[in-house]
PDB file of N, CA and C in Angstrom:
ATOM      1  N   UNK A   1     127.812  99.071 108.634  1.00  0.00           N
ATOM      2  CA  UNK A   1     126.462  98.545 108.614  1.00  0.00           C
ATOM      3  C   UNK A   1     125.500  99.707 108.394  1.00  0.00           C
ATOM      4  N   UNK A   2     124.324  99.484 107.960  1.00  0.00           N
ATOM      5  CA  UNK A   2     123.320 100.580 107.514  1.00  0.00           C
ATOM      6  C   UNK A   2     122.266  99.839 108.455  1.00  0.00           C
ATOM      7  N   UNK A   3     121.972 101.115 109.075  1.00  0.00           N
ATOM      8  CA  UNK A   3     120.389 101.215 110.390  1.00  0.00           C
ATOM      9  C   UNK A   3     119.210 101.814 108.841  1.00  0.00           C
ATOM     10  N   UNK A   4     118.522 101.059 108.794  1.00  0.00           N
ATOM     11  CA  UNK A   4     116.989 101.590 108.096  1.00  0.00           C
ATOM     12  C   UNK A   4     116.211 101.519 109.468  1.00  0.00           C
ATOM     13  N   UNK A   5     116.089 102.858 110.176  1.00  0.00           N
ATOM     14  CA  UNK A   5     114.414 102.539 110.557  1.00  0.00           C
ATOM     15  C   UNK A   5     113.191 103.577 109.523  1.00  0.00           C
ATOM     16  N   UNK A   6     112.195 102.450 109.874  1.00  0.00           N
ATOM     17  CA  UNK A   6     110.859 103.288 109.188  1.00  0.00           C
ATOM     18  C   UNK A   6     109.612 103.105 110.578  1.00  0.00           C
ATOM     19  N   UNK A   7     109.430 104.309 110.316  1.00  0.00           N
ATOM     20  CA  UNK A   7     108.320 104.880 111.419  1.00  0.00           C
ATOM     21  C   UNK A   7     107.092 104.879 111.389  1.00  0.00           C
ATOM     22  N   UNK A   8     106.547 103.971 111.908  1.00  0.00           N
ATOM     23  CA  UNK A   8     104.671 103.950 111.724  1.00  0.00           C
ATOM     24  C   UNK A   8     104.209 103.975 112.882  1.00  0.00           C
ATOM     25  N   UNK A   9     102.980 104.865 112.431  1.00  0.00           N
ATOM     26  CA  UNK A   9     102.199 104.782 113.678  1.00  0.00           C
ATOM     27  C   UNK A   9     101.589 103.683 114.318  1.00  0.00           C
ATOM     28  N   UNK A  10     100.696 103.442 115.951  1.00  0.00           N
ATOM     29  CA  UNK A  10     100.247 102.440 116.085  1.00  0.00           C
ATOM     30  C   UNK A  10      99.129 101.748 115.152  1.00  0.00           C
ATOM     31  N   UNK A  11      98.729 102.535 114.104  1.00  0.00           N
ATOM     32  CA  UNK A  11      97.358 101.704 113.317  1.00  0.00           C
ATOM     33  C   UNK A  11      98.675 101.373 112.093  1.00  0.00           C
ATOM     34  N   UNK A  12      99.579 101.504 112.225  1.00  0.00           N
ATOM     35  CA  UNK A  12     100.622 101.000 111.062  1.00  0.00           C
ATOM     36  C   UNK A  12     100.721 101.869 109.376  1.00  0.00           C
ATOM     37  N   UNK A  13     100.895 103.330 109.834  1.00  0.00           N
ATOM     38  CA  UNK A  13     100.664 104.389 108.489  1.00  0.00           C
ATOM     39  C   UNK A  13     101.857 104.896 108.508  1.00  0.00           C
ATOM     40  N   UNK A  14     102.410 104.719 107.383  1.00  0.00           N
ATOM     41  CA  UNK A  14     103.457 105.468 107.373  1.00  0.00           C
ATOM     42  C   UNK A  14     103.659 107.135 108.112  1.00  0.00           C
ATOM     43  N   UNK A  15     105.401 107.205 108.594  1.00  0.00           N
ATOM     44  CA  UNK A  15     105.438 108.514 109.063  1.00  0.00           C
ATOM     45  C   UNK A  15     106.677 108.785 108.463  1.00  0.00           C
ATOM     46  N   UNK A  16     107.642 108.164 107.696  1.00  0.00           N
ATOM     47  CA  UNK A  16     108.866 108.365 107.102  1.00  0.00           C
ATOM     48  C   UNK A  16     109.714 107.045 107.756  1.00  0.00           C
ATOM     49  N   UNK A  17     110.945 107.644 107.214  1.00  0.00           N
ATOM     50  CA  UNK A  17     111.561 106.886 107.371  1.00  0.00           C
ATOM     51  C   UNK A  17     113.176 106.941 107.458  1.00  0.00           C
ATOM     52  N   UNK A  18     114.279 106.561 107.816  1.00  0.00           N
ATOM     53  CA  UNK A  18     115.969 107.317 107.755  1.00  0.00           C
ATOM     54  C   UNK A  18     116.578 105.807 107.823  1.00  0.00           C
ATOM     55  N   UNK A  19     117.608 106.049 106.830  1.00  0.00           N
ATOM     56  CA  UNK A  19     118.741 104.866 106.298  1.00  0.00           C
ATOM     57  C   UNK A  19     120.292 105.838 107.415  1.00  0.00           C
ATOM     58  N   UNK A  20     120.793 104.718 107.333  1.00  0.00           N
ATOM     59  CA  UNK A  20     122.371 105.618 108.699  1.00  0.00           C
ATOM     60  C   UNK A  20     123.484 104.477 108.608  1.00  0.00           C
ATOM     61  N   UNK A  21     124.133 105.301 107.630  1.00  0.00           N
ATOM     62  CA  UNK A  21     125.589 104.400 107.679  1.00  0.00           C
ATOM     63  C   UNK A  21     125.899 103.794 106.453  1.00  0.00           C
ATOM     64  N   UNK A  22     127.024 103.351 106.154  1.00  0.00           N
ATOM     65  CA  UNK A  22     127.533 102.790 104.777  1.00  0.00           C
ATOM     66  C   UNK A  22     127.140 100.959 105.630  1.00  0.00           C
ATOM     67  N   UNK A  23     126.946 100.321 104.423  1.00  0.00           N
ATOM     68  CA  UNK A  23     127.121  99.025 104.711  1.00  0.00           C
ATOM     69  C   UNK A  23     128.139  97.986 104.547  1.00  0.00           C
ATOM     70  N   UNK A  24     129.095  99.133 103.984  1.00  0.00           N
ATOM     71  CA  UNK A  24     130.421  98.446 104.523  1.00  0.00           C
ATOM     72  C   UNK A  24     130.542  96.745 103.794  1.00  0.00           C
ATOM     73  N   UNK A  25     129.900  96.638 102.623  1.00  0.00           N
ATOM     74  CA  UNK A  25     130.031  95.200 102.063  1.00  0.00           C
ATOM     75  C   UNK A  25     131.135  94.882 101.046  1.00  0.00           C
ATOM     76  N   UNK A  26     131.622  96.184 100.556  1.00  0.00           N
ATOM     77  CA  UNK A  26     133.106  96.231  99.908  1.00  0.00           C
ATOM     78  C   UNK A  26     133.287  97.889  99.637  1.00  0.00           C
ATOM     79  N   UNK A  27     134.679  97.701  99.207  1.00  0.00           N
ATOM     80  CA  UNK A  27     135.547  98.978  99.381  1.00  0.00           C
ATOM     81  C   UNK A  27     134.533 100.503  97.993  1.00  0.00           C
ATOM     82  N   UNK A  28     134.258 101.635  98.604  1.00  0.00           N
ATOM     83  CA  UNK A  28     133.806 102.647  97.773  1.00  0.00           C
ATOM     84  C   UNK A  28     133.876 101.784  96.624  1.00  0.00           C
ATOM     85  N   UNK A  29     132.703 102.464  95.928  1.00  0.00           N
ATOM     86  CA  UNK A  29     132.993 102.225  94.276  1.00  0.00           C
ATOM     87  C   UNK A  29     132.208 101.167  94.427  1.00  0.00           C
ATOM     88  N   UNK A  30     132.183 100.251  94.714  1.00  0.00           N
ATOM     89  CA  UNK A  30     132.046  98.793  94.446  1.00  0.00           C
ATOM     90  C   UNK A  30     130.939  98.042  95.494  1.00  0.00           C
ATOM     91  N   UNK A  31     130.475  98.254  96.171  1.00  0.00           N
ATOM     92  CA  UNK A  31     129.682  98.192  97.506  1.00  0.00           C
ATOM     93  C   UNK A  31     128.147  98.114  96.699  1.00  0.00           C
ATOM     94  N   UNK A  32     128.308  96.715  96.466  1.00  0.00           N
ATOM     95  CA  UNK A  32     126.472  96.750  95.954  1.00  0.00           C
ATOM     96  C   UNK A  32     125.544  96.849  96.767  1.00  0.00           C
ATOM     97  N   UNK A  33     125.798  96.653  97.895  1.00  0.00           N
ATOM     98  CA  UNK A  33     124.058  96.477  98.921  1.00  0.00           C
ATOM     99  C   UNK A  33     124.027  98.018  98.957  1.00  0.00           C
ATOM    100  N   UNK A  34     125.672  98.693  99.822  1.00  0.00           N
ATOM    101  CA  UNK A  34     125.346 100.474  99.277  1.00  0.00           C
ATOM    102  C   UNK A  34     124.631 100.616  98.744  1.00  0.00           C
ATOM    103  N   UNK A  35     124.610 100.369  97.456  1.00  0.00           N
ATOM    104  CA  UNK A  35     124.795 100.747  96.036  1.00  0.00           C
ATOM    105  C   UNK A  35     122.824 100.707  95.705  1.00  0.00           C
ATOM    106  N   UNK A  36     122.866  99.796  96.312  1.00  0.00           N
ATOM    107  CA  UNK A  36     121.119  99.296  96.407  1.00  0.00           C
ATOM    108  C   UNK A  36     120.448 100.286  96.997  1.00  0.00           C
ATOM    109  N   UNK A  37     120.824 100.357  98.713  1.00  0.00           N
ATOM    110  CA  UNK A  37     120.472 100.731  99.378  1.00  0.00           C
ATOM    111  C   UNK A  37     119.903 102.440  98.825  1.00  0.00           C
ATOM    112  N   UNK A  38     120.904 102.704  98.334  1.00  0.00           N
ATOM    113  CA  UNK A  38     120.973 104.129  98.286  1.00  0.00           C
ATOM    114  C   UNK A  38     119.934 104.609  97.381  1.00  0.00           C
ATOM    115  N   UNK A  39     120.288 103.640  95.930  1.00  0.00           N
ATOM    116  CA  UNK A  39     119.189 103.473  95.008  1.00  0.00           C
ATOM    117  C   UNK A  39     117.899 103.597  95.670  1.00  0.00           C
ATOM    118  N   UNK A  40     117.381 102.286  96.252  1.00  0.00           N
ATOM    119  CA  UNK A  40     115.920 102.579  96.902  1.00  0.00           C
ATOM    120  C   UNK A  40     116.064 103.801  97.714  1.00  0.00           C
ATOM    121  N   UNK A  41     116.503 104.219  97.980  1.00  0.00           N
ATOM    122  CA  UNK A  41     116.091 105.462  99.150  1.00  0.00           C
ATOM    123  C   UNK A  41     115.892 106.479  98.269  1.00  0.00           C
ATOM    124  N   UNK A  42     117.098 107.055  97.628  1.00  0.00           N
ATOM    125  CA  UNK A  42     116.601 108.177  96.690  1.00  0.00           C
ATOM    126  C   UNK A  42     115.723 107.694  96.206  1.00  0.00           C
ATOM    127  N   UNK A  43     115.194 106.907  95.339  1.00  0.00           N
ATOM    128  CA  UNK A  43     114.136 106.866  94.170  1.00  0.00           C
ATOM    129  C   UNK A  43     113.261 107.091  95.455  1.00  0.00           C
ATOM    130  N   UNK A  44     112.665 106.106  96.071  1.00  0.00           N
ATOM    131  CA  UNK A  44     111.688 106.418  97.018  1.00  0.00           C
ATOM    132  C   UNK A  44     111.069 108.097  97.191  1.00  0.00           C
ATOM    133  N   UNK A  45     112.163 108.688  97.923  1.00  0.00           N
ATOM    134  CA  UNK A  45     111.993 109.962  98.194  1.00  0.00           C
ATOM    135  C   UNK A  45     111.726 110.949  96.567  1.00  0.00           C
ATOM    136  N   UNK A  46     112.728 110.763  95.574  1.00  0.00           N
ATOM    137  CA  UNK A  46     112.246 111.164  94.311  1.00  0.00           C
ATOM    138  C   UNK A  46     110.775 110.982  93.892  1.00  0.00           C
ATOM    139  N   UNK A  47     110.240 109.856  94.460  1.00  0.00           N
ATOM    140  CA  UNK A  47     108.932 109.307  93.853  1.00  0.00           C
ATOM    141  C   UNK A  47     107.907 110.093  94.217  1.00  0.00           C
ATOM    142  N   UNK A  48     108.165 110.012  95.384  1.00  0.00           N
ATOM    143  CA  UNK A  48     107.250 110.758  96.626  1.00  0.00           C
ATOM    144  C   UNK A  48     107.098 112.062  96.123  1.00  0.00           C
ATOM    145  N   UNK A  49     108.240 112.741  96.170  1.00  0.00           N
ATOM    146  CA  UNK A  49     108.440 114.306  95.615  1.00  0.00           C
ATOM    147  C   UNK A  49     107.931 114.829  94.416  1.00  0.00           C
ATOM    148  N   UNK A  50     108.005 113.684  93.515  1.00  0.00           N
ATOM    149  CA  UNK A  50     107.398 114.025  92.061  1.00  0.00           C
ATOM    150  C   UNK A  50     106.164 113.216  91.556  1.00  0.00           C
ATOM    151  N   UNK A  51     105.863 112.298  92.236  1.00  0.00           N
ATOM    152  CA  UNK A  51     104.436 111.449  91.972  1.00  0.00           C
ATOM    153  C   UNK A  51     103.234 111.779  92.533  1.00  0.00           C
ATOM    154  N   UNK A  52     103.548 112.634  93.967  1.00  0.00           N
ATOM    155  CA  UNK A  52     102.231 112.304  94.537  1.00  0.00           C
ATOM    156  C   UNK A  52     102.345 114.163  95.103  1.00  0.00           C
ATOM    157  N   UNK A  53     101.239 114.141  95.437  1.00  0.00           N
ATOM    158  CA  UNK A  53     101.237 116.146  96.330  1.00  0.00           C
ATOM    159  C   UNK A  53     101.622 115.976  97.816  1.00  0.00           C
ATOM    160  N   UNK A  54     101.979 114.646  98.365  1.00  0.00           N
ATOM    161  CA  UNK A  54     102.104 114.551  99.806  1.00  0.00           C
ATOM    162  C   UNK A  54     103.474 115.896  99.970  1.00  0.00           C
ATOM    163  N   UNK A  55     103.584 116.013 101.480  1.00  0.00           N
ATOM    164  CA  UNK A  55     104.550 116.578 101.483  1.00  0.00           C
ATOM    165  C   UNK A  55     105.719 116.205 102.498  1.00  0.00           C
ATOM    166  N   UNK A  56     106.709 116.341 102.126  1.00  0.00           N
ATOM    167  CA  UNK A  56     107.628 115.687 102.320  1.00  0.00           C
ATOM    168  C   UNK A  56     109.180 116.528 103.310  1.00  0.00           C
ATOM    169  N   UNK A  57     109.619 115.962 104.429  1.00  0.00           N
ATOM    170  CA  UNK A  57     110.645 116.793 105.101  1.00  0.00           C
ATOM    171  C   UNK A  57     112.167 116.131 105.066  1.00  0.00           C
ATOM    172  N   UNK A  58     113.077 115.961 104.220  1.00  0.00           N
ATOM    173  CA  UNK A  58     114.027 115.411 104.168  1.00  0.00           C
ATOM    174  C   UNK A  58     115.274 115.647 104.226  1.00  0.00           C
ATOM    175  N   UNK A  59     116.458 115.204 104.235  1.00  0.00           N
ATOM    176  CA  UNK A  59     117.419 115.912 105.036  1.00  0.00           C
ATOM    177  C   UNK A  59     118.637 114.715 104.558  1.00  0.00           C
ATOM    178  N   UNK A  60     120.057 114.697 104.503  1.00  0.00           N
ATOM    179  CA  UNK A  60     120.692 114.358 103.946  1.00  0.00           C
ATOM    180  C   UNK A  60     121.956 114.648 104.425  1.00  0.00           C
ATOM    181  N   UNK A  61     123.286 113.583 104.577  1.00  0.00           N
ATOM    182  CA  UNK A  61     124.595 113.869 104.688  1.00  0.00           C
ATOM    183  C   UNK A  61     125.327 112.714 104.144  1.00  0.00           C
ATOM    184  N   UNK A  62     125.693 112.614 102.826  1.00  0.00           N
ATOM    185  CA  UNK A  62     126.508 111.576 102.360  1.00  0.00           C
ATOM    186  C   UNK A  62     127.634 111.405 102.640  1.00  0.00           C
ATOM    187  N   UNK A  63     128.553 112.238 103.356  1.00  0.00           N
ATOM    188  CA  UNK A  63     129.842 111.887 103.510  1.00  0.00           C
ATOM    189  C   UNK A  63     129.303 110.590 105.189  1.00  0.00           C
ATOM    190  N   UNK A  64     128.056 111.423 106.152  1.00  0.00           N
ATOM    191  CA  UNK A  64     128.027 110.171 106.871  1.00  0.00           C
ATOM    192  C   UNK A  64     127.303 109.172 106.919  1.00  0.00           C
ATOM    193  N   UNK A  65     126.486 109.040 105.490  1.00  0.00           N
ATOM    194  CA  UNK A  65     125.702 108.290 105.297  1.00  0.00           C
ATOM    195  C   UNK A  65     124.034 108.406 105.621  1.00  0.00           C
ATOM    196  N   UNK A  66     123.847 109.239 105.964  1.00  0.00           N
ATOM    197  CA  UNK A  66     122.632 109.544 106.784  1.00  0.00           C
ATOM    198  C   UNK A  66     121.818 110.217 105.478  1.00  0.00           C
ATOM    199  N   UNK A  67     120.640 109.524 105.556  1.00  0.00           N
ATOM    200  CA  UNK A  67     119.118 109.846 104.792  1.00  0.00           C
ATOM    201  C   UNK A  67     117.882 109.808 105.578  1.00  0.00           C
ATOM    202  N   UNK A  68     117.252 110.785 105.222  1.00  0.00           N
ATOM    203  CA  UNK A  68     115.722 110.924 106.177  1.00  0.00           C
ATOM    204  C   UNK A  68     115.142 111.265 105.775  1.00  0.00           C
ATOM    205  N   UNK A  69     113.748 110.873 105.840  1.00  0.00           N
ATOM    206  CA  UNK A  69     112.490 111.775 105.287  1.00  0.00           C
ATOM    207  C   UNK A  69     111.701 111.035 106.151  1.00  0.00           C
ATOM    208  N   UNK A  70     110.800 112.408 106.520  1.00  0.00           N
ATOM    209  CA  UNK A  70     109.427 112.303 107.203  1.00  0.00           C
ATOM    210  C   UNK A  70     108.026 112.908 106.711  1.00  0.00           C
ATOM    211  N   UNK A  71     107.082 111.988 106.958  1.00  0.00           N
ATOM    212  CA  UNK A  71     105.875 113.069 106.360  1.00  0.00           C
ATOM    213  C   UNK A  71     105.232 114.367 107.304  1.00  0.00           C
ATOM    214  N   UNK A  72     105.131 115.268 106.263  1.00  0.00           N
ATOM    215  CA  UNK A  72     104.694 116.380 107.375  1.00  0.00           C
ATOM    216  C   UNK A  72     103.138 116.211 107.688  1.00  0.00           C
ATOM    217  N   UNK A  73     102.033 115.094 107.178  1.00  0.00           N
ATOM    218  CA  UNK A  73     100.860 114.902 106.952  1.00  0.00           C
ATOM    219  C   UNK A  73     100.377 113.905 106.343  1.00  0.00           C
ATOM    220  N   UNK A  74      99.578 113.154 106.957  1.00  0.00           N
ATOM    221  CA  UNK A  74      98.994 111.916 106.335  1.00  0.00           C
ATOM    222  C   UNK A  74      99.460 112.154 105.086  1.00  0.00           C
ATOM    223  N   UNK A  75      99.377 110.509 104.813  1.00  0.00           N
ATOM    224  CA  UNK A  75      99.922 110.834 103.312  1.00  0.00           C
ATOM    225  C   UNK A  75      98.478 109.698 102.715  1.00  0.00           C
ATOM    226  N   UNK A  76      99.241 110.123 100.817  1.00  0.00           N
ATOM    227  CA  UNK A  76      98.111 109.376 100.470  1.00  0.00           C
ATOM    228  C   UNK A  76      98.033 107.865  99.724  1.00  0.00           C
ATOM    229  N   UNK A  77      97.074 107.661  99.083  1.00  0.00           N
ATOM    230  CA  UNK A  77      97.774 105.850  98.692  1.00  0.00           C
ATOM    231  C   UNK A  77      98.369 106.079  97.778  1.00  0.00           C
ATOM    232  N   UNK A  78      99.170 106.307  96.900  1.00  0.00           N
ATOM    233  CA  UNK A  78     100.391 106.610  96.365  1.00  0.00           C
ATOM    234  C   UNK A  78     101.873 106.625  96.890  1.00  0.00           C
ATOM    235  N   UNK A  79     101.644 107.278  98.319  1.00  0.00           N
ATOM    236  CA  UNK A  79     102.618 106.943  98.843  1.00  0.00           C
ATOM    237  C   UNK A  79     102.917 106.091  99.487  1.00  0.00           C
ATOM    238  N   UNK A  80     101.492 105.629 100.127  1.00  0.00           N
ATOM    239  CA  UNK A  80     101.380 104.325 100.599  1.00  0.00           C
ATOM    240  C   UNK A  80     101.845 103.185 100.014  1.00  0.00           C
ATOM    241  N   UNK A  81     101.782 102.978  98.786  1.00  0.00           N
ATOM    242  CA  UNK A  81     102.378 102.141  97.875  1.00  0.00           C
ATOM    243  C   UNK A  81     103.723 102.145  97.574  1.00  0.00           C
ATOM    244  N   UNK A  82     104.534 103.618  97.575  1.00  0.00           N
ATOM    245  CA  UNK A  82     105.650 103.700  97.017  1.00  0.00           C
ATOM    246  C   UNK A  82     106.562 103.264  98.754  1.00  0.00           C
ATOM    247  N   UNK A  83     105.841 103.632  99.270  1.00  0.00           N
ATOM    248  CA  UNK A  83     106.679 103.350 100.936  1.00  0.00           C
ATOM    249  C   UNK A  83     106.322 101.550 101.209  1.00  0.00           C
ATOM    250  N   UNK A  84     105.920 100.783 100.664  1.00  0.00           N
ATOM    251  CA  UNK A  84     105.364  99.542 100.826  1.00  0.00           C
ATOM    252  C   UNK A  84     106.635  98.528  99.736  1.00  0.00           C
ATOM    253  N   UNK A  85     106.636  99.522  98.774  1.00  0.00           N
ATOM    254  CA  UNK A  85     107.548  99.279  97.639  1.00  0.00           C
ATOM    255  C   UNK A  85     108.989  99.235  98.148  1.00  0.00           C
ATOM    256  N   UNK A  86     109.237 100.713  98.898  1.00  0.00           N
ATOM    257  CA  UNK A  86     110.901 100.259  99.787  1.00  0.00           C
ATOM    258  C   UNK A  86     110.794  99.265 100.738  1.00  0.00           C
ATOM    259  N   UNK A  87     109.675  99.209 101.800  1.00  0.00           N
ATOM    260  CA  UNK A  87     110.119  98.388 102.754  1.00  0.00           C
ATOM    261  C   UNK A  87     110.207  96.491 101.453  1.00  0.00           C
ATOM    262  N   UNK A  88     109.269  96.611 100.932  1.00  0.00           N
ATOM    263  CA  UNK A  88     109.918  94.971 100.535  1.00  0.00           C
ATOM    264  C   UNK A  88     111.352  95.248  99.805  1.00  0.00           C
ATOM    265  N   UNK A  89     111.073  96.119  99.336  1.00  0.00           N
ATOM    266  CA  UNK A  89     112.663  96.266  98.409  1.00  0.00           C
ATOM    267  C   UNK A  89     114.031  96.097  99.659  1.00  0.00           C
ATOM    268  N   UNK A  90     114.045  96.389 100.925  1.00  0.00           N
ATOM    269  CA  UNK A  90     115.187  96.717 101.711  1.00  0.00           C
ATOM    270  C   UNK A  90     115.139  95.532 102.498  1.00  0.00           C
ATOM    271  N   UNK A  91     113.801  94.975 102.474  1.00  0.00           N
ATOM    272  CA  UNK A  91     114.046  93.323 103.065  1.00  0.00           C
ATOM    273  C   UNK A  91     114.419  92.032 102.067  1.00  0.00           C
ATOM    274  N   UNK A  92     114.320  92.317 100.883  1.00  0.00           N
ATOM    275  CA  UNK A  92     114.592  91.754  99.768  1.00  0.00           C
ATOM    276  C   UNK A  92     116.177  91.534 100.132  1.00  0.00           C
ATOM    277  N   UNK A  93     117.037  92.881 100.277  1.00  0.00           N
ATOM    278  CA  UNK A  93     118.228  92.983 100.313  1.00  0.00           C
ATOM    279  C   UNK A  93     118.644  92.769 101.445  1.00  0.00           C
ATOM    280  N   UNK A  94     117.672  92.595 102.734  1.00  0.00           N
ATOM    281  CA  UNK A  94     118.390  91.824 103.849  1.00  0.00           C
ATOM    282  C   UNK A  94     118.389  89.923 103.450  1.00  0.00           C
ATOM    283  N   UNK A  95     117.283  89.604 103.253  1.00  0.00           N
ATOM    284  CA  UNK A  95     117.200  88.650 103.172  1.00  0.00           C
ATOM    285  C   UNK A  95     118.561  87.770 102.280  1.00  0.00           C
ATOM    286  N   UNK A  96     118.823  88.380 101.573  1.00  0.00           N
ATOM    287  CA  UNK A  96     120.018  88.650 100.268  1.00  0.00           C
ATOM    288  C   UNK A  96     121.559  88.217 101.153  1.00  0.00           C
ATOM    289  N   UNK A  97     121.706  89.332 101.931  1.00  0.00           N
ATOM    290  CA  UNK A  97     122.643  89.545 102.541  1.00  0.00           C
ATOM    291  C   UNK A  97     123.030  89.457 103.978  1.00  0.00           C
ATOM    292  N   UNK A  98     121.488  89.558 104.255  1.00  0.00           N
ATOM    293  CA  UNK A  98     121.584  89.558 105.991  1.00  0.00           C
ATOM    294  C   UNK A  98     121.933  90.616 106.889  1.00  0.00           C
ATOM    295  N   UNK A  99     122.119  90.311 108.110  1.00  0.00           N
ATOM    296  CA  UNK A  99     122.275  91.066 109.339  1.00  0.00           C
ATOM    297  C   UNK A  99     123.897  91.682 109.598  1.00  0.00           C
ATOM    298  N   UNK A 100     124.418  91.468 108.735  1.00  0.00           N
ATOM    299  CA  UNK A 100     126.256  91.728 108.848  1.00  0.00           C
ATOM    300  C   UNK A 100     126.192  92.989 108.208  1.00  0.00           C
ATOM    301  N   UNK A 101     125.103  93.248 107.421  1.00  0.00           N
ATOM    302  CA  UNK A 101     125.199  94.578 106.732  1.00  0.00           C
ATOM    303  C   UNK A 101     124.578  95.765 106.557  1.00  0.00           C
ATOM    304  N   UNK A 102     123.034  94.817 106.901  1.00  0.00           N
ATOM    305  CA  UNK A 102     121.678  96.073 107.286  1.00  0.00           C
ATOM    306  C   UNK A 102     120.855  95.359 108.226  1.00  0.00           C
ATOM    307  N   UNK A 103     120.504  96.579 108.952  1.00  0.00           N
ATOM    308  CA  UNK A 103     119.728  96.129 110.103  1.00  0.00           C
ATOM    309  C   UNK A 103     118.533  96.993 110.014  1.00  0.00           C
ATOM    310  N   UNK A 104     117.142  96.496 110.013  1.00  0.00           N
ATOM    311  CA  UNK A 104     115.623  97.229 109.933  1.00  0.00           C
ATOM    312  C   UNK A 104     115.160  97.286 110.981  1.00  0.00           C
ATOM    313  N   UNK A 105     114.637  98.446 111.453  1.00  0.00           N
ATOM    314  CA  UNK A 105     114.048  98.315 112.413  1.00  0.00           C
ATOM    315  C   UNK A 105     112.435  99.125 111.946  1.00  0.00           C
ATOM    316  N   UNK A 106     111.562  98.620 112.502  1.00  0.00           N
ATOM    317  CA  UNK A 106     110.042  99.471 112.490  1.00  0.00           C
ATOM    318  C   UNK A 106     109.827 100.276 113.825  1.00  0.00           C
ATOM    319  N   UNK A 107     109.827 101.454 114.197  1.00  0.00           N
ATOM    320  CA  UNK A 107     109.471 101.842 115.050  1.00  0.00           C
ATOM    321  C   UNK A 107     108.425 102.979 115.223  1.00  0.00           C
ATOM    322  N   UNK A 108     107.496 102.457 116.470  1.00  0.00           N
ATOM    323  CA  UNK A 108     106.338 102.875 116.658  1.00  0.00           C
ATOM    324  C   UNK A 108     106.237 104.465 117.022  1.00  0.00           C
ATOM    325  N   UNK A 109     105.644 105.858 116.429  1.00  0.00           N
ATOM    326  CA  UNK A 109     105.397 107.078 116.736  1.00  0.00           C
ATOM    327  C   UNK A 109     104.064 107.626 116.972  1.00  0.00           C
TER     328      UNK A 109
END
């Protein structure tokens, strides 16, 4: 299963966000929600990195599945948008698939 939490503050602004775990929906290779998942996350973080001047703290281990990025500083509406863009994109793919495979959580910093 894959943990997405994304981190907002109490007025609801982005602070980043970390994906954790394979989702386990079929064998390597072949694992589309993975396959999704992973997609939105890199691009996300790619976007961020190359679209906008925010700045960005991210961190990475694919053999255990683990992706993170946090902002080091308000960010701006660009990213606001591109982080608005994953969260529907990763509920898209729950809704899809459900709770057997990804689980979202929002949590407050």
């Amino acid at each position: 299963m894959t943990d997405i939490t994304i981190w907002k503050t109490p007025e609801g602004k982005y602070r980043g966000f970390e994906c954790n775990g394979h989702a386990d929906f079929a064998v390597y290779g072949k694992d589309v929600v993975c396959a999704a998942l992973s997609v939105l996350t890199i691009n996300t973080i790619n976007s961020i990195d190359q679209l906008t001047d925010d700045r960005i703290d991210e961190s990475a281990d694919e053999n255990a599945g683990i992706i993170s990025c946090h902002f080091t500083n308000n960010i701006s509406e660009k990213t606001e948008l591109l982080m608005q863009s994953f969260e529907l994109g990763v509920n898209s793919i729950y809704r899809q698939y459900g709770k057997k495979f990804l689980n979202i959580k929002i949590k407050e910093v």
